[in-house]
Protein backbone atom coordinates (compact mmCIF):
# COMPACT_ATOMS: atom_id res chain seq x y z
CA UNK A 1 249.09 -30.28 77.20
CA UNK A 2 247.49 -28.49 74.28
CA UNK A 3 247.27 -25.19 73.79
CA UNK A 4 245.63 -22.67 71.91
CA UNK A 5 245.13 -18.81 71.22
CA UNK A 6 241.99 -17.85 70.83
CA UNK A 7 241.28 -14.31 68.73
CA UNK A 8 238.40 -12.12 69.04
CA UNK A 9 236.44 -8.82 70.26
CA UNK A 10 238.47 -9.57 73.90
CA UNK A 11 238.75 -7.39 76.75
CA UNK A 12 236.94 -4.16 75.87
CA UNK A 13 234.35 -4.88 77.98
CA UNK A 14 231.59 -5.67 75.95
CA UNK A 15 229.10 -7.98 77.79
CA UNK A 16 228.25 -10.21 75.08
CA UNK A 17 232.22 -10.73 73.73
CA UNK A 18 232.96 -11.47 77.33
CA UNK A 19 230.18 -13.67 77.84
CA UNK A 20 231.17 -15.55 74.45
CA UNK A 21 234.62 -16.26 75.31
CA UNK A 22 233.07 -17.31 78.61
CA UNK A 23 231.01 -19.74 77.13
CA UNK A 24 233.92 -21.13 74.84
CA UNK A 25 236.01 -21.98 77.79
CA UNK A 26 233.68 -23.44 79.56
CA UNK A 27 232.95 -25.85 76.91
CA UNK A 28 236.11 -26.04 75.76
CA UNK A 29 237.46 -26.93 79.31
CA UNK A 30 234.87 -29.60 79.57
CA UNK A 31 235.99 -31.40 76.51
CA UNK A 32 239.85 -31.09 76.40
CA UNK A 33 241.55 -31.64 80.01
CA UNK A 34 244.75 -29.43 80.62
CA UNK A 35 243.86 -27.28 77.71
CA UNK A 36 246.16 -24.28 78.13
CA UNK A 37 244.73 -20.80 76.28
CA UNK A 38 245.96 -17.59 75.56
CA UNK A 39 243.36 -14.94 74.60
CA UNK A 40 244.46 -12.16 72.42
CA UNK A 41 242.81 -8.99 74.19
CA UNK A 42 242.49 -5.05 74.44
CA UNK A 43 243.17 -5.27 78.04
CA UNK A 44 245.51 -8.63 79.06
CA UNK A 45 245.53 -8.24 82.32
CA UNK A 46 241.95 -7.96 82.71
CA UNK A 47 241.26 -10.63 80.89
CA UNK A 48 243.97 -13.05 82.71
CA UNK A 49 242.11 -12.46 86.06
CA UNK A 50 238.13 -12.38 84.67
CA UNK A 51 238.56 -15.79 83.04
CA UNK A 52 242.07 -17.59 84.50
CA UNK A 53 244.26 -17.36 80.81
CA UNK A 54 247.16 -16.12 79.59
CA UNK A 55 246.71 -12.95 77.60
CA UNK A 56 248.57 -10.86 75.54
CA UNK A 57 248.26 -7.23 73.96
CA UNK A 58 246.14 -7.92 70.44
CA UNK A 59 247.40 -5.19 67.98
CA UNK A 60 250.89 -6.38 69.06
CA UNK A 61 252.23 -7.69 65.87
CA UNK A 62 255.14 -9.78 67.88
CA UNK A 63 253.72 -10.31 71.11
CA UNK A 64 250.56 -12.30 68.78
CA UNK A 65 253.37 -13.74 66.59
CA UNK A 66 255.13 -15.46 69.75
CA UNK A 67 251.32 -17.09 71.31
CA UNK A 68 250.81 -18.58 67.76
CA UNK A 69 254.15 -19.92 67.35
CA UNK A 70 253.82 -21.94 70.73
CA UNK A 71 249.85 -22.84 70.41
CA UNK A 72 248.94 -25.81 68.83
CA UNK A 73 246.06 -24.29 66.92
CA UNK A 74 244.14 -20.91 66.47
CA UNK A 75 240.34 -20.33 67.59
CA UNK A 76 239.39 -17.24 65.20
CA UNK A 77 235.79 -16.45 67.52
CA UNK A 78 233.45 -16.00 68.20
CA UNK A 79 231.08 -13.33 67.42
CA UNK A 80 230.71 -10.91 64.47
CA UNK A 81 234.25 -10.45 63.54
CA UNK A 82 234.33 -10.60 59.91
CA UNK A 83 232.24 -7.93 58.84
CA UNK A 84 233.19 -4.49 57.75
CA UNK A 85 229.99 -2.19 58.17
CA UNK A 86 231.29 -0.73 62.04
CA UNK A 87 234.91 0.03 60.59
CA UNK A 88 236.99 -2.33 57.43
CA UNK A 89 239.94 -2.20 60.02
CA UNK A 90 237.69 -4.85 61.67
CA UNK A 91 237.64 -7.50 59.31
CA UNK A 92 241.58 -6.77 58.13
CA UNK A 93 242.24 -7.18 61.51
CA UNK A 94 241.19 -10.64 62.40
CA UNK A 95 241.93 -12.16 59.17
CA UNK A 96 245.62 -10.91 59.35
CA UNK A 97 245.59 -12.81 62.73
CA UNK A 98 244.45 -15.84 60.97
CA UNK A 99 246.79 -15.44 58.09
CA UNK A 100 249.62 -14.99 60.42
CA UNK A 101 248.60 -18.66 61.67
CA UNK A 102 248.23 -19.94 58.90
CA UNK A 103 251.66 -19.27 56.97
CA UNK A 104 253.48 -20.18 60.20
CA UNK A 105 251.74 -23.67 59.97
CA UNK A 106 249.49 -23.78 62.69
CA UNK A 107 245.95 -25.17 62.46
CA UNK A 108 242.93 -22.54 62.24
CA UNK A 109 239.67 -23.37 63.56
CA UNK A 110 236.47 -20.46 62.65
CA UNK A 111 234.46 -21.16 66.37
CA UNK A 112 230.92 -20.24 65.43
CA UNK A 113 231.39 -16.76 63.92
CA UNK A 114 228.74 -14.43 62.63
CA UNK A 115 229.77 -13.57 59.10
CA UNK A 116 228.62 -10.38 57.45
CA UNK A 117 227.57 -7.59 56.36
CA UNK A 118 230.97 -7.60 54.02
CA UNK A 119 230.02 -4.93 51.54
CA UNK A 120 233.39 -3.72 49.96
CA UNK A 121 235.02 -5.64 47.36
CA UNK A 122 238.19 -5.75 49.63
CA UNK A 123 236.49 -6.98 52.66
CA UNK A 124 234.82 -10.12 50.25
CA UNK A 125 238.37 -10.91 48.39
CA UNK A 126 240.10 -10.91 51.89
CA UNK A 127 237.66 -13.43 53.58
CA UNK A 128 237.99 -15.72 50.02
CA UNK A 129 241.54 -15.73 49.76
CA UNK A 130 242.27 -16.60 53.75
CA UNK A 131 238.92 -18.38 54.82
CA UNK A 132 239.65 -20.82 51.97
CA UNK A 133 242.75 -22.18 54.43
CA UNK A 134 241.23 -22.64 57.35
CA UNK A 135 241.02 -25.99 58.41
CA UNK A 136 237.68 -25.88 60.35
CA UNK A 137 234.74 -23.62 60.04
CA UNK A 138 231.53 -23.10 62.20
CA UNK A 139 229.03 -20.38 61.94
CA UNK A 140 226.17 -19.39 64.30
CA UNK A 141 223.37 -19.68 61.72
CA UNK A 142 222.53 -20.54 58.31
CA UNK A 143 222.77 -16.68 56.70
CA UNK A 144 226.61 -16.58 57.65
CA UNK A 145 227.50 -19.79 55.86
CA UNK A 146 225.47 -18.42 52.85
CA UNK A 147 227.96 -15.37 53.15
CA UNK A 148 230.51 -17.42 53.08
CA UNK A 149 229.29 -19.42 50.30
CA UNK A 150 228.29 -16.20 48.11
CA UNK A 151 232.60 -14.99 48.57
CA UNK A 152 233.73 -18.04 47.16
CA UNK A 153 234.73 -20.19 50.48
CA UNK A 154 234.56 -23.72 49.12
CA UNK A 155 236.68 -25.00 51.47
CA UNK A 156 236.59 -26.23 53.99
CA UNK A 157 233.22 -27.70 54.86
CA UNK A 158 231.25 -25.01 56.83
CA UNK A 159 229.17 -26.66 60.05
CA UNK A 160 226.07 -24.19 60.97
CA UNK A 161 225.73 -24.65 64.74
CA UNK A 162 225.13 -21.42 67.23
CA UNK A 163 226.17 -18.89 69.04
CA UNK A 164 228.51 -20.25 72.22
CA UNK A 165 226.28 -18.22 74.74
CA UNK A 166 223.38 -20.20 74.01
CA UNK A 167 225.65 -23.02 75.31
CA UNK A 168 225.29 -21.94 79.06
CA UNK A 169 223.26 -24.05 80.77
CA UNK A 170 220.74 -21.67 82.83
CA UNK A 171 220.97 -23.57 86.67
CA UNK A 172 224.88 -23.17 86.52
CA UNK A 173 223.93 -18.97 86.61
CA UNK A 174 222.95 -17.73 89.96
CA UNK A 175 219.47 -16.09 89.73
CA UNK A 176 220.18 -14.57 93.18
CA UNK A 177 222.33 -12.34 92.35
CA UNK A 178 220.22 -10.62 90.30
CA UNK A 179 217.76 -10.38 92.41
CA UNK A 180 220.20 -9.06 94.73
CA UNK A 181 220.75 -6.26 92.47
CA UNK A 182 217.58 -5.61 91.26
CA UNK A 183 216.57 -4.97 95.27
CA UNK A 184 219.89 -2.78 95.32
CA UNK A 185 218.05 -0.71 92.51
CA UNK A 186 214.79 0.04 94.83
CA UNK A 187 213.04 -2.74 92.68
CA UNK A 188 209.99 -4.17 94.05
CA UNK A 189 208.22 -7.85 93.51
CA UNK A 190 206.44 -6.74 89.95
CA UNK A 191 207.19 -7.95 86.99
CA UNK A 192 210.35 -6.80 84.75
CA UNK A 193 210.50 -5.33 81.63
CA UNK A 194 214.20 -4.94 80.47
CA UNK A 195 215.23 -2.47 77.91
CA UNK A 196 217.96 -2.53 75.58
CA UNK A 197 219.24 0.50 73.29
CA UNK A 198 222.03 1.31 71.60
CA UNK A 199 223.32 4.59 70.22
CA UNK A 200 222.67 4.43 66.28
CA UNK A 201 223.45 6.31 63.25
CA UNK A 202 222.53 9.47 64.94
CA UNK A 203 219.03 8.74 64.86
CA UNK A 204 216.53 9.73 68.02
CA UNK A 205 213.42 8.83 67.00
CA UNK A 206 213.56 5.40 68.08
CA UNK A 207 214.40 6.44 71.34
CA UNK A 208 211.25 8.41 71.40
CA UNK A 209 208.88 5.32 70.43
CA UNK A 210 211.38 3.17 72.80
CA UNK A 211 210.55 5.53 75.81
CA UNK A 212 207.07 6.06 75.09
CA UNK A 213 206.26 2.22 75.11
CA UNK A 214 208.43 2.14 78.03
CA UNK A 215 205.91 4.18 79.83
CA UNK A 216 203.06 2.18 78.90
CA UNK A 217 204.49 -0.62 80.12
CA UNK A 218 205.27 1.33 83.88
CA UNK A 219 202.13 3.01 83.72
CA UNK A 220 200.57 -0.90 83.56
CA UNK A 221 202.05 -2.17 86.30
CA UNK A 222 205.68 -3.30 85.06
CA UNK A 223 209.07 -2.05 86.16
CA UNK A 224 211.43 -0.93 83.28
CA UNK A 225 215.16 -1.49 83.92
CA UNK A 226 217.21 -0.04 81.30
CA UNK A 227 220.06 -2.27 80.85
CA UNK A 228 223.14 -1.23 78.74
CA UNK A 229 225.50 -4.04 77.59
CA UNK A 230 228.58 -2.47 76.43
CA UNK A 231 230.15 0.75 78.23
CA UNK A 232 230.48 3.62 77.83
CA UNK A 233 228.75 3.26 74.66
CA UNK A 234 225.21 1.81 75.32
CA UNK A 235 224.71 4.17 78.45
CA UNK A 236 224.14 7.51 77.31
CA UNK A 237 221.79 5.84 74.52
CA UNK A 238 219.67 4.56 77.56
CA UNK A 239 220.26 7.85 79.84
CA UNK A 240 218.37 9.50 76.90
CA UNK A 241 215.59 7.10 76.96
CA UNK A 242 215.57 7.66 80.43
CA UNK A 243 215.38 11.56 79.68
CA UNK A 244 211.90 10.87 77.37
CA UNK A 245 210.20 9.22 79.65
CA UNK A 246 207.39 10.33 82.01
CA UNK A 247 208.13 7.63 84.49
CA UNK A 248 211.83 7.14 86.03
CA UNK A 249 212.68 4.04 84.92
CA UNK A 250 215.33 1.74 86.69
CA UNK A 251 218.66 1.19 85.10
CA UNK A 252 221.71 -0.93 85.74
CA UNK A 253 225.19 0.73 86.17
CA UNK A 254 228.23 1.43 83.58
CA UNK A 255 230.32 -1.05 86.02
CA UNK A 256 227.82 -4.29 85.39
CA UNK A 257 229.58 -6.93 83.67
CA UNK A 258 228.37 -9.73 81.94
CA UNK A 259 228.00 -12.61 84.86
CA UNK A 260 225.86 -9.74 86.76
CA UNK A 261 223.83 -9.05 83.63
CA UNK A 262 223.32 -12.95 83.08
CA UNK A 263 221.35 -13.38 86.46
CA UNK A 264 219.72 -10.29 86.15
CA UNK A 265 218.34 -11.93 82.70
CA UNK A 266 217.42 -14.65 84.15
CA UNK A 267 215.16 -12.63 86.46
CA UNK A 268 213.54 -10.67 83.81
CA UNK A 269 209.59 -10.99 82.46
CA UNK A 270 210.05 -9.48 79.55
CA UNK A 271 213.24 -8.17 77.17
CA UNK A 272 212.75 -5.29 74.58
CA UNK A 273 215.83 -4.36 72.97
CA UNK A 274 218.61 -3.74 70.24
CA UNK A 275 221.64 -5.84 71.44
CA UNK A 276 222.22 -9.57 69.94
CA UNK A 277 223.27 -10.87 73.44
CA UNK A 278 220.68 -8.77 75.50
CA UNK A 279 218.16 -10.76 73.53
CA UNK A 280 220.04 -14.36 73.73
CA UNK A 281 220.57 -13.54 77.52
CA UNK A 282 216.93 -13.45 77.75
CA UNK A 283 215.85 -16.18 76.03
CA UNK A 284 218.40 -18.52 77.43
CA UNK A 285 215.69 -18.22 81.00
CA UNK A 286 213.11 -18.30 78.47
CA UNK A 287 212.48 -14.88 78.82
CA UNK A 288 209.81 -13.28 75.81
CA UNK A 289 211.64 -11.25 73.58
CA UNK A 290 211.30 -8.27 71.26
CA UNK A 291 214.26 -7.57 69.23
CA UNK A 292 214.78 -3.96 67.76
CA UNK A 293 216.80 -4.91 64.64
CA UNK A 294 220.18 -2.52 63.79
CA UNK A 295 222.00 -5.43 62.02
CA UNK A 296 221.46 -8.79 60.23
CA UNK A 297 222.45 -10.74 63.44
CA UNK A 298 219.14 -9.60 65.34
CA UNK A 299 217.30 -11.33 62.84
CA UNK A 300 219.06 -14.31 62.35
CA UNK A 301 219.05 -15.20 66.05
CA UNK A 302 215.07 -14.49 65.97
CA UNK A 303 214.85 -16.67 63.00
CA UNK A 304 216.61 -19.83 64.95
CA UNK A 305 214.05 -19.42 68.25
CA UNK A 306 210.86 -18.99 66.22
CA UNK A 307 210.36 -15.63 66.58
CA UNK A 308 209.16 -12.97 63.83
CA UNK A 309 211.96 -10.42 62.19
CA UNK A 310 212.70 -8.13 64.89
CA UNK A 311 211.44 -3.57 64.12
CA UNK A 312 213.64 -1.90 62.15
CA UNK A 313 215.21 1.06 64.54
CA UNK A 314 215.35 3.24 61.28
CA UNK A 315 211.79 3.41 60.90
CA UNK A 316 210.40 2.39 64.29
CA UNK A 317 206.81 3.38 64.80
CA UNK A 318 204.73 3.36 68.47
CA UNK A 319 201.81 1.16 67.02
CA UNK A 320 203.74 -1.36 65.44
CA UNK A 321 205.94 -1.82 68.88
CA UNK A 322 203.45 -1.44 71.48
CA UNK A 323 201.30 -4.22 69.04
CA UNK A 324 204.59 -6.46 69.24
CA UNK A 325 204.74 -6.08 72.58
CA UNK A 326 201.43 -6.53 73.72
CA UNK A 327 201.03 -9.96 71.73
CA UNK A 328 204.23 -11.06 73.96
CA UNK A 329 202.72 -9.87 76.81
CA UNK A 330 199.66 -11.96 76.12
CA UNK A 331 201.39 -15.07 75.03
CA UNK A 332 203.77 -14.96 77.24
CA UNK A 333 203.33 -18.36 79.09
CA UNK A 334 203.61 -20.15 75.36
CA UNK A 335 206.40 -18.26 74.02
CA UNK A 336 208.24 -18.70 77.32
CA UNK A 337 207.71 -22.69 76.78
CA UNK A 338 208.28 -22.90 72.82
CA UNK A 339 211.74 -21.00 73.51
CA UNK A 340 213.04 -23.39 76.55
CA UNK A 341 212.49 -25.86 73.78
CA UNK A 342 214.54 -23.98 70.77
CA UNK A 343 217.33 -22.84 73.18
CA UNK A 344 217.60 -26.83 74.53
CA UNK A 345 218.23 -27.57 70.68
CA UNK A 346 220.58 -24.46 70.27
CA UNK A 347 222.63 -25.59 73.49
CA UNK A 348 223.62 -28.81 71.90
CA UNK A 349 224.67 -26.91 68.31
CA UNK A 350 226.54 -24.32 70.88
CA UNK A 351 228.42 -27.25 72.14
CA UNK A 352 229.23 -28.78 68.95
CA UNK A 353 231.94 -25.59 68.32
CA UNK A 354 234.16 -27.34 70.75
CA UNK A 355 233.62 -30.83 70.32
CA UNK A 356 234.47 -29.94 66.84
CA UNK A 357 237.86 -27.83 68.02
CA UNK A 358 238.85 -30.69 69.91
CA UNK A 359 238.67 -32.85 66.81
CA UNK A 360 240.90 -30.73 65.34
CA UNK A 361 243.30 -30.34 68.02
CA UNK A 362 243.64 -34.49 68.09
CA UNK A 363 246.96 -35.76 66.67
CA UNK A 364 247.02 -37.00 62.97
């Protein structure tokens, strides 16, 4: 039976890593019968019982040694990995993973990463001198393969597809649910605006315009739910949102994980927010987005469903949201329709990562 480890941003609870490597198996599992997977992870035996895998400890330098050495190949994905703006232990990280892999002999497969910001001359040399040995690269949209491109990968040829999550096909997630937990929250029939923030740089003021428009938006008839995606870190962002606003909004608990927040998307009216994976969540249900942009990604995914460039949270300003918001609100009905149709397109690039991996896992 083949097998494979797959490395990435695994078991720390973040909703949109765990709904990534959720998506890859899946598709993966569809494609290649028997497929046997271990998932390098922050917390192994978390991740053994969320998604039925083997797991081991990732920053253990043997333990990751001993999965390659009886995989057949190594899935380097998905998701942001090789950038170095959050920390340049990041992007070290991973690609010492792959070059372990590599000068053992195994196979390497890139599974529609995200690729950038690299800004230090380290971080750009590292990806050129190890992404130029990787057998098989996919990115999740056009920008990262121009990163790639602009450090001197030449090889091998670099397939823009999408992000896995946009692979999920919407019927298969159970819309109940989050109505079940919306009720739980004292939530009515009205519509739903969820909110996404994240704590950033320091800065407050974004918070501020984020809370006022919030209220706007309560104060005409909508419910806000303020829904953090990765925890601890994204709650106290949105208990301080909470804090600013006239109206107590709603908000989802530090213990929701990512198949709750998934049906809870798909029950939403609206979706403001910071978060890549809030925002493909939402538009998976065709949900009407807003992004708040804190990094490249936000606009890139935008960019592939035919949106405009998301508000810079540096320099956000009231008029400008509420503006944004209150075109979505009006064209809701047509933007709901034009993104079905872009995410139908996305799903099939989604699913192209592991058709692709299972190419490369075939026998030569």
């Amino acid at each position: 039976m083949p097998k494979v480890v797959i490395s990435g941003y695994y078991g720390f609870h973040n909703s949109g890593d765990e709904a990534i490597l959720h998506a890859m198996l899946q598709a993966l599992r569809d494609i290649i019968p028997g497929l046997e997977v271990t998932v390098l992870s922050r917390e192994p035996g978390y991740t053994t019982r969320e998604f039925d895998v083997r797991s081991v400890p990732r920053n253990n330098p043997w333990r990751v040694f001993k999965a390659l050495m009886a995989a057949d190949m190594l899935i380097s994905g998905g998701g942001g990995l090789l950038q170095d703006v959050t920390s340049p232990r990041s992007i070290i990280y991973y690609l010492g993973v792959v070059a372990m892999a590599i000068l053992i002999g195994k196979p390497v497969f890139f599974y529609a990463q995200g690729i950038g910001p690299v800004r230090t001359a380290l971080g750009r040399t590292a990806v050129r001198l190890v992404a130029n040995y990787v057998n098989a690269i996919t990115v999740r949209d056009p920008d990262s393969k121009n990163e790639l491109d602009s450090m001197g990968v030449k090889r091998p040829f670099i397939n823009v597809t999408a992000d896995p999550v946009l692979g999920l096909e919407p019927f298969l997630i159970d819309s109940k649910k989050g109505r079940e937990t919306l009720a739980s929250l004292g939530m009515g029939s009205g519509p739903v605006a969820g909110v996404s923030v994240i704590p950033w740089k320091g800065l407050s003021r974004y918070k501020e315009v984020v809370a006022k428009v919030a209220d706007d938006l309560a104060a005409g008839g909508w419910q806000v739910l303020l829904i953090p995606m990765y925890n601890p870190v994204d709650i106290q962002a949105c208990r301080e949102v909470a804090a600013l606003m006239r109206e107590k909004p709603f908000m989802l608990g530090a213990e929701t994980r990512y198949k709750e927040l998934l049906s809870v998307a798909s029950n939403l009216d609206l979706a403001v927010g910071m978060r890549l994976h809030f925002l493909i969540f939402s538009a998976i249900f065709g949900v009407p987005v807003v992004g708040i942009t804190y990094d490249p990604k936000v606009n890139r995914f935008l960019q592939s469903i035919g949106l405009p460039p998301g508000l810079s949270a540096e320099d956000l300003e009231y008029n400008e949201l509420s503006l944004r918001i209150k075109h979505v609100i009006d064209e809701r009905e047509k933007i709901s329709a034009n993104l079905k149709e872009r995410v139908g397109l996305l799903r099939e690039l989604a699913i192209k990562n592991a058709l692709l991996a299972a190419e490369l896992l075939q026998p030569k």
